[in-house]
C-alpha atoms as a PDB file:
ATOM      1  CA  UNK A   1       6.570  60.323  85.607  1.00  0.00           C
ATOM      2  CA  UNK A   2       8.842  58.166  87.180  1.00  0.00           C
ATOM      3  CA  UNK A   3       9.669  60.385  90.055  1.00  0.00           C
ATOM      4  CA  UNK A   4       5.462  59.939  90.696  1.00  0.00           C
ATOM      5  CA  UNK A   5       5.728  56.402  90.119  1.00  0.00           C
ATOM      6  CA  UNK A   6       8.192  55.878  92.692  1.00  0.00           C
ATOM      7  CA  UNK A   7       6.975  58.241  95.220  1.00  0.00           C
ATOM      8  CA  UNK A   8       3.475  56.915  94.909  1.00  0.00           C
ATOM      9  CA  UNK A   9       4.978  53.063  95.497  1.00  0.00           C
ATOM     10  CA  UNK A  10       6.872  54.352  98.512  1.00  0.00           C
ATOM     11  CA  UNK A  11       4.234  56.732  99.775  1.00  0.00           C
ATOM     12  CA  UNK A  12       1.168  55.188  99.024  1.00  0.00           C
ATOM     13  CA  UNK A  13       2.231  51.175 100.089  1.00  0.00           C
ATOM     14  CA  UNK A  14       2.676  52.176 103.282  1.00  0.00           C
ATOM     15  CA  UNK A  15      -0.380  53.619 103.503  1.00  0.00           C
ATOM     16  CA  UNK A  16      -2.212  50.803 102.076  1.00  0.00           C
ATOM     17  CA  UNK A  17      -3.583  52.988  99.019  1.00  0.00           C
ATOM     18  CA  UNK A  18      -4.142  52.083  95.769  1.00  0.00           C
ATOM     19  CA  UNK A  19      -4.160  54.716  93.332  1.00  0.00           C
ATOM     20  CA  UNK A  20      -2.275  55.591  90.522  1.00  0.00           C
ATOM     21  CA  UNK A  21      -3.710  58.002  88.606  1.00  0.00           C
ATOM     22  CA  UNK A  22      -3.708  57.822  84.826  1.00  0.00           C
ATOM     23  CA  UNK A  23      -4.671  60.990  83.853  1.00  0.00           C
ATOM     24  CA  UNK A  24      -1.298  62.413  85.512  1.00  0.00           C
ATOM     25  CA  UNK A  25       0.816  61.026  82.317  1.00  0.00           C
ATOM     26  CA  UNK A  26      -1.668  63.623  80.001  1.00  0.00           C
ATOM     27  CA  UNK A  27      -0.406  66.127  83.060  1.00  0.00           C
ATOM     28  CA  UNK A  28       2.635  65.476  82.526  1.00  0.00           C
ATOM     29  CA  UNK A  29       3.069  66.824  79.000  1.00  0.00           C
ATOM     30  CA  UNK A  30       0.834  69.549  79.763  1.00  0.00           C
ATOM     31  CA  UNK A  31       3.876  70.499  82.492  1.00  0.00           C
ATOM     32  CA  UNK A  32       6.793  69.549  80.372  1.00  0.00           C
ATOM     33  CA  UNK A  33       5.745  69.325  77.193  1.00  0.00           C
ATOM     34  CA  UNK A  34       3.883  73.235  77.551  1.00  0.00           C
ATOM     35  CA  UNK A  35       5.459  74.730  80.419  1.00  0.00           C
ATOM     36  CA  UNK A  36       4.321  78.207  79.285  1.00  0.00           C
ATOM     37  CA  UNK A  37       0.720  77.211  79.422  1.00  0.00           C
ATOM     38  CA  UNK A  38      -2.006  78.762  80.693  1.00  0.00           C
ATOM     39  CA  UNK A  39      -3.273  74.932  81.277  1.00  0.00           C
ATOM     40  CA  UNK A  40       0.059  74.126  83.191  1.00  0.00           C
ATOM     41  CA  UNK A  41       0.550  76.705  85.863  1.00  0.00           C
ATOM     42  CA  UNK A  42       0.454  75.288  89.459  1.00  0.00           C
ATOM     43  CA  UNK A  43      -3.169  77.347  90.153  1.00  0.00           C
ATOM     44  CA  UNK A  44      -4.516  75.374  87.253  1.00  0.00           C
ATOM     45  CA  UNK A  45      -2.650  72.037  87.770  1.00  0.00           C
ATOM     46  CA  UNK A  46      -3.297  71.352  91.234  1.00  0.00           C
ATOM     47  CA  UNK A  47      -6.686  72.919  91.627  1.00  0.00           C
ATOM     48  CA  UNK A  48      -8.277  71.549  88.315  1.00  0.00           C
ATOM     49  CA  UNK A  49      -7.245  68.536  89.774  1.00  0.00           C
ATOM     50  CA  UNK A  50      -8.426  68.457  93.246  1.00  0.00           C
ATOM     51  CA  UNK A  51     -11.203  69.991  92.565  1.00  0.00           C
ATOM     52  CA  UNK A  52     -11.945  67.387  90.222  1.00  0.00           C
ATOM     53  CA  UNK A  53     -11.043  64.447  92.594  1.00  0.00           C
ATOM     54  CA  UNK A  54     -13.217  66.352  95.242  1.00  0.00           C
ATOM     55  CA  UNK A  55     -16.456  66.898  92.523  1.00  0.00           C
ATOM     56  CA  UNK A  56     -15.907  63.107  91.544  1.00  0.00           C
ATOM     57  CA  UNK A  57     -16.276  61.640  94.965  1.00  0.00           C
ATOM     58  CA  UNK A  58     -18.942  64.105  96.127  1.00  0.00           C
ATOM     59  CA  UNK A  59     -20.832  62.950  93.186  1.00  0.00           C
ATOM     60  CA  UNK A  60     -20.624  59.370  93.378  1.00  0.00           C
ATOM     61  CA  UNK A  61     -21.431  59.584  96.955  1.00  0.00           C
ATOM     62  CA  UNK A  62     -24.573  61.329  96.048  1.00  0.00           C
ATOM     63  CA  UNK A  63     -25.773  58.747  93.215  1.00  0.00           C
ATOM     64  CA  UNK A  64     -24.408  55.638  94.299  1.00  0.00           C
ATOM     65  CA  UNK A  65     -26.382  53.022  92.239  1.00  0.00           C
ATOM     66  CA  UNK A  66     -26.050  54.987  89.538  1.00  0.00           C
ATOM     67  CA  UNK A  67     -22.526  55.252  88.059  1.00  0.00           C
ATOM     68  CA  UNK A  68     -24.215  55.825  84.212  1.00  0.00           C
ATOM     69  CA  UNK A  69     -25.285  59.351  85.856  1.00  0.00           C
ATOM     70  CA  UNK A  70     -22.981  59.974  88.396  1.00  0.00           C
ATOM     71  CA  UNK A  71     -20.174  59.914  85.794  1.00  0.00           C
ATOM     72  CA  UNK A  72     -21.025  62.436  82.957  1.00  0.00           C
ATOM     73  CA  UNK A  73     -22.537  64.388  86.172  1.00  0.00           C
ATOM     74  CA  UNK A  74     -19.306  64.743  88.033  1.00  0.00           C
ATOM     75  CA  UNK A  75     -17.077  65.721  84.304  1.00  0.00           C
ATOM     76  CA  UNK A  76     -19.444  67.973  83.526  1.00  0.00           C
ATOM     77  CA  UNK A  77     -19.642  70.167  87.293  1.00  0.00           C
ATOM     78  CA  UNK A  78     -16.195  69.694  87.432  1.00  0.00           C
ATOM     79  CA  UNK A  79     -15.570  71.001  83.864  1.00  0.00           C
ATOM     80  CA  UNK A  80     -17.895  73.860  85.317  1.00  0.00           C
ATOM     81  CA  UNK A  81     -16.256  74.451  88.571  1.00  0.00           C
ATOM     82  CA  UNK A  82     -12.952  74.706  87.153  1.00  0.00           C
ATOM     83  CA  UNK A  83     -13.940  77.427  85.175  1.00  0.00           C
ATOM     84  CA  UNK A  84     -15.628  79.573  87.423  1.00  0.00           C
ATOM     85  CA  UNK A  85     -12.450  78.812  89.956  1.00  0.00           C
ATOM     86  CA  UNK A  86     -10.431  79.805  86.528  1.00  0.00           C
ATOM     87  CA  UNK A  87      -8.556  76.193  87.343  1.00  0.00           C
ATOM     88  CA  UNK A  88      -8.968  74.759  84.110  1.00  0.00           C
ATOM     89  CA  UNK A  89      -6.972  71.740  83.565  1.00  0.00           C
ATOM     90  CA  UNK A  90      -7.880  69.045  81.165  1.00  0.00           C
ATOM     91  CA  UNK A  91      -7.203  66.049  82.934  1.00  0.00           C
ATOM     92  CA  UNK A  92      -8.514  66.979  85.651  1.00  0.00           C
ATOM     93  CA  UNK A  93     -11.861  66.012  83.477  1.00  0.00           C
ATOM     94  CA  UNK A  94     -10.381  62.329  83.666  1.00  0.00           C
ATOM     95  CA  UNK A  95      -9.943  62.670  87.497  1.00  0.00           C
ATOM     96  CA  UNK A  96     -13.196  63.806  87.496  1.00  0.00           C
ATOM     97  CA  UNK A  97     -14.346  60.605  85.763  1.00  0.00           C
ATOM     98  CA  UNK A  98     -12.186  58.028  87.965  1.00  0.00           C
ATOM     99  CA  UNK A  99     -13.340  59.239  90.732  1.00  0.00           C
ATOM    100  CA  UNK A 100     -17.225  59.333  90.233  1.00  0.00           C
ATOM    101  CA  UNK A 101     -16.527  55.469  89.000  1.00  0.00           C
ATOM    102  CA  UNK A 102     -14.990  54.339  92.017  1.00  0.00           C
ATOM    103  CA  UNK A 103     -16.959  51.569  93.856  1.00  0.00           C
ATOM    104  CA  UNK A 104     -18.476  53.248  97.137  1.00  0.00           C
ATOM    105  CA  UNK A 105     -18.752  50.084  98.847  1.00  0.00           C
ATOM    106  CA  UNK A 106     -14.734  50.033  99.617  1.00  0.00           C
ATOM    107  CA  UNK A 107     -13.868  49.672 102.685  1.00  0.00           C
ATOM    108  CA  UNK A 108     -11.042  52.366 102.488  1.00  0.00           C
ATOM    109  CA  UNK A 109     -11.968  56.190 102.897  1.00  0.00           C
ATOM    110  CA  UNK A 110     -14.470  57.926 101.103  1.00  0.00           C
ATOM    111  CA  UNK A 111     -12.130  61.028  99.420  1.00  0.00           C
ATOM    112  CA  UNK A 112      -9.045  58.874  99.632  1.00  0.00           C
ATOM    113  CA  UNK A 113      -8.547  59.872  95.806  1.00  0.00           C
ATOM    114  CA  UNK A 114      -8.631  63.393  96.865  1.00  0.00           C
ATOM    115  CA  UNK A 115      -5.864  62.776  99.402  1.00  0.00           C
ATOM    116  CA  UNK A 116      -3.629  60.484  96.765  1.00  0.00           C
ATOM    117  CA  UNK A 117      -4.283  63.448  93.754  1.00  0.00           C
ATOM    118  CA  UNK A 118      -3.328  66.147  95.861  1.00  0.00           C
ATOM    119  CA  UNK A 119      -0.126  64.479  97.086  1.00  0.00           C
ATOM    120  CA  UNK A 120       0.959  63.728  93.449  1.00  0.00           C
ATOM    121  CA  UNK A 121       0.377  67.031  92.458  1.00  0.00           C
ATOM    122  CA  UNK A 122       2.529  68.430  94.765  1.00  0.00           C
ATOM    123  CA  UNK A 123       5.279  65.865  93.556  1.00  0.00           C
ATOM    124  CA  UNK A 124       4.968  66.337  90.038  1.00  0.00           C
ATOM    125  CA  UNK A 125       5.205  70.432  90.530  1.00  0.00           C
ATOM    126  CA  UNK A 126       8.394  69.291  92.711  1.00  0.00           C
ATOM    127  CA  UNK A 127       9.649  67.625  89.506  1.00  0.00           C
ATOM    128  CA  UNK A 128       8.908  70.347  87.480  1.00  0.00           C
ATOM    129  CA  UNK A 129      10.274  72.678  89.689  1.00  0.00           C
ATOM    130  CA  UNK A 130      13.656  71.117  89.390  1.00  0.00           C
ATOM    131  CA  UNK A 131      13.695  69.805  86.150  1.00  0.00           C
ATOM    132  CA  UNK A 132      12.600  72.974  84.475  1.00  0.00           C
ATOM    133  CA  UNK A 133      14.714  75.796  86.262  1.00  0.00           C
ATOM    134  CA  UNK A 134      17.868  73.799  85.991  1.00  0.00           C
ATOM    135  CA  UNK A 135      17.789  73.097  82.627  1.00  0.00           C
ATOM    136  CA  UNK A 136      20.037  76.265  81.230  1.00  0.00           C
ATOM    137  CA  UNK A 137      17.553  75.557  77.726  1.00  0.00           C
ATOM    138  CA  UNK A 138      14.307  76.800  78.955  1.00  0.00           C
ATOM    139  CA  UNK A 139      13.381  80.085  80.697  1.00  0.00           C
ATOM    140  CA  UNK A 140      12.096  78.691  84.279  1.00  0.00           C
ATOM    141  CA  UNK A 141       8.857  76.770  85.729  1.00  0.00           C
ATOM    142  CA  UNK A 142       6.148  78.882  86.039  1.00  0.00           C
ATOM    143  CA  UNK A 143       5.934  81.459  84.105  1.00  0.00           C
ATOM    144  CA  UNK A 144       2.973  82.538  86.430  1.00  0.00           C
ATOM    145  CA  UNK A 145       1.991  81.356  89.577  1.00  0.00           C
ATOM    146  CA  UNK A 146      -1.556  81.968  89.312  1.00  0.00           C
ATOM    147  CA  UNK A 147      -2.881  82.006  85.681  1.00  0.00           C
ATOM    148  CA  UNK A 148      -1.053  84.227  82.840  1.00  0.00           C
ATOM    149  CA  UNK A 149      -1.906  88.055  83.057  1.00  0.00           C
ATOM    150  CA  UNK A 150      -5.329  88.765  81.659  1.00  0.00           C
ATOM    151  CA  UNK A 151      -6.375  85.347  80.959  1.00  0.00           C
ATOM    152  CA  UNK A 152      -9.683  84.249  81.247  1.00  0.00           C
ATOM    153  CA  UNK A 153     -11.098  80.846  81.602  1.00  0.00           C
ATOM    154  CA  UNK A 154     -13.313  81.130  78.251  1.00  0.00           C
ATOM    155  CA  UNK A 155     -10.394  82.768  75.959  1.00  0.00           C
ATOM    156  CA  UNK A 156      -7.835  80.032  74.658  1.00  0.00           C
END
């Protein structure tokens, strides 16, 4: 978490973007804490997550003046579209909700979440990348790539 912390600040200052995340610290023990995961795999990580961030903006683009709808609406087709895309990460539920919540009349870009999300996935997998296959302790980060073998998004 720190590692995102500080190459949000760096990244994202410059850029004059706001956005830290909170539903990356429930990612992060997903990654860590559960390596082995079906939940935790990069496929699932970073594409419950985008597709989330994407799904939350879409929708609260869609129903602007109303954030009581456009909320549970964007959760619950994101919930859906990371099954069908077998991308099923819980926080990405959370993105999901941020995102549809976000106050469209911001003068920054529309899907600027999207952008922010998808660059701290790819610096938390970075992190876990390192952290996890030098550690002598535990057997390598991922176990799979794409999803463990035979696993389907409605068998836990």
């Amino acid at each position: 978490m720190l590692a995102l912390t500080g190459f949000h600040q760096f990244f994202f200052h410059f850029a004059h973007i706001d956005l830290l995340i909170a539903s990356f610290g429930a990612s992060a023990v997903i990654l860590y804490g559960v390596p082995d995961s079906p939940l935790g795999t990069p496929r699932a990580f970073v594409g419950g997550m985008v597709i989330s961030a994407v799904v939350g903006c879409a929708i609260r683009n869609a129903i602007k003046d109303h954030p009581w709808l456009a909320i549970p609406l964007a959760v619950a087709l994101s919930i859906i579209l990371m099954e069908v895309t077998r991308t099923v990460h819980p926080p990405g539920g959370a993105v999901a909700f941020i995102a549809a919540m976000q106050r469209p009349e911001r003068p920054v870009a529309e899907f600027q979440i999207v952008v922010a999300v998808f660059l701290d996935c790819l610096a938390m997998l970075v992190v876990a990348f390192i952290v996890m296959n030098l550690n002598p302790r535990t057997p390598g980060y991922p176990k799979y790539w794409l999803g463990s073998r035979g696993w389907k998004p409605w068998q836990w």
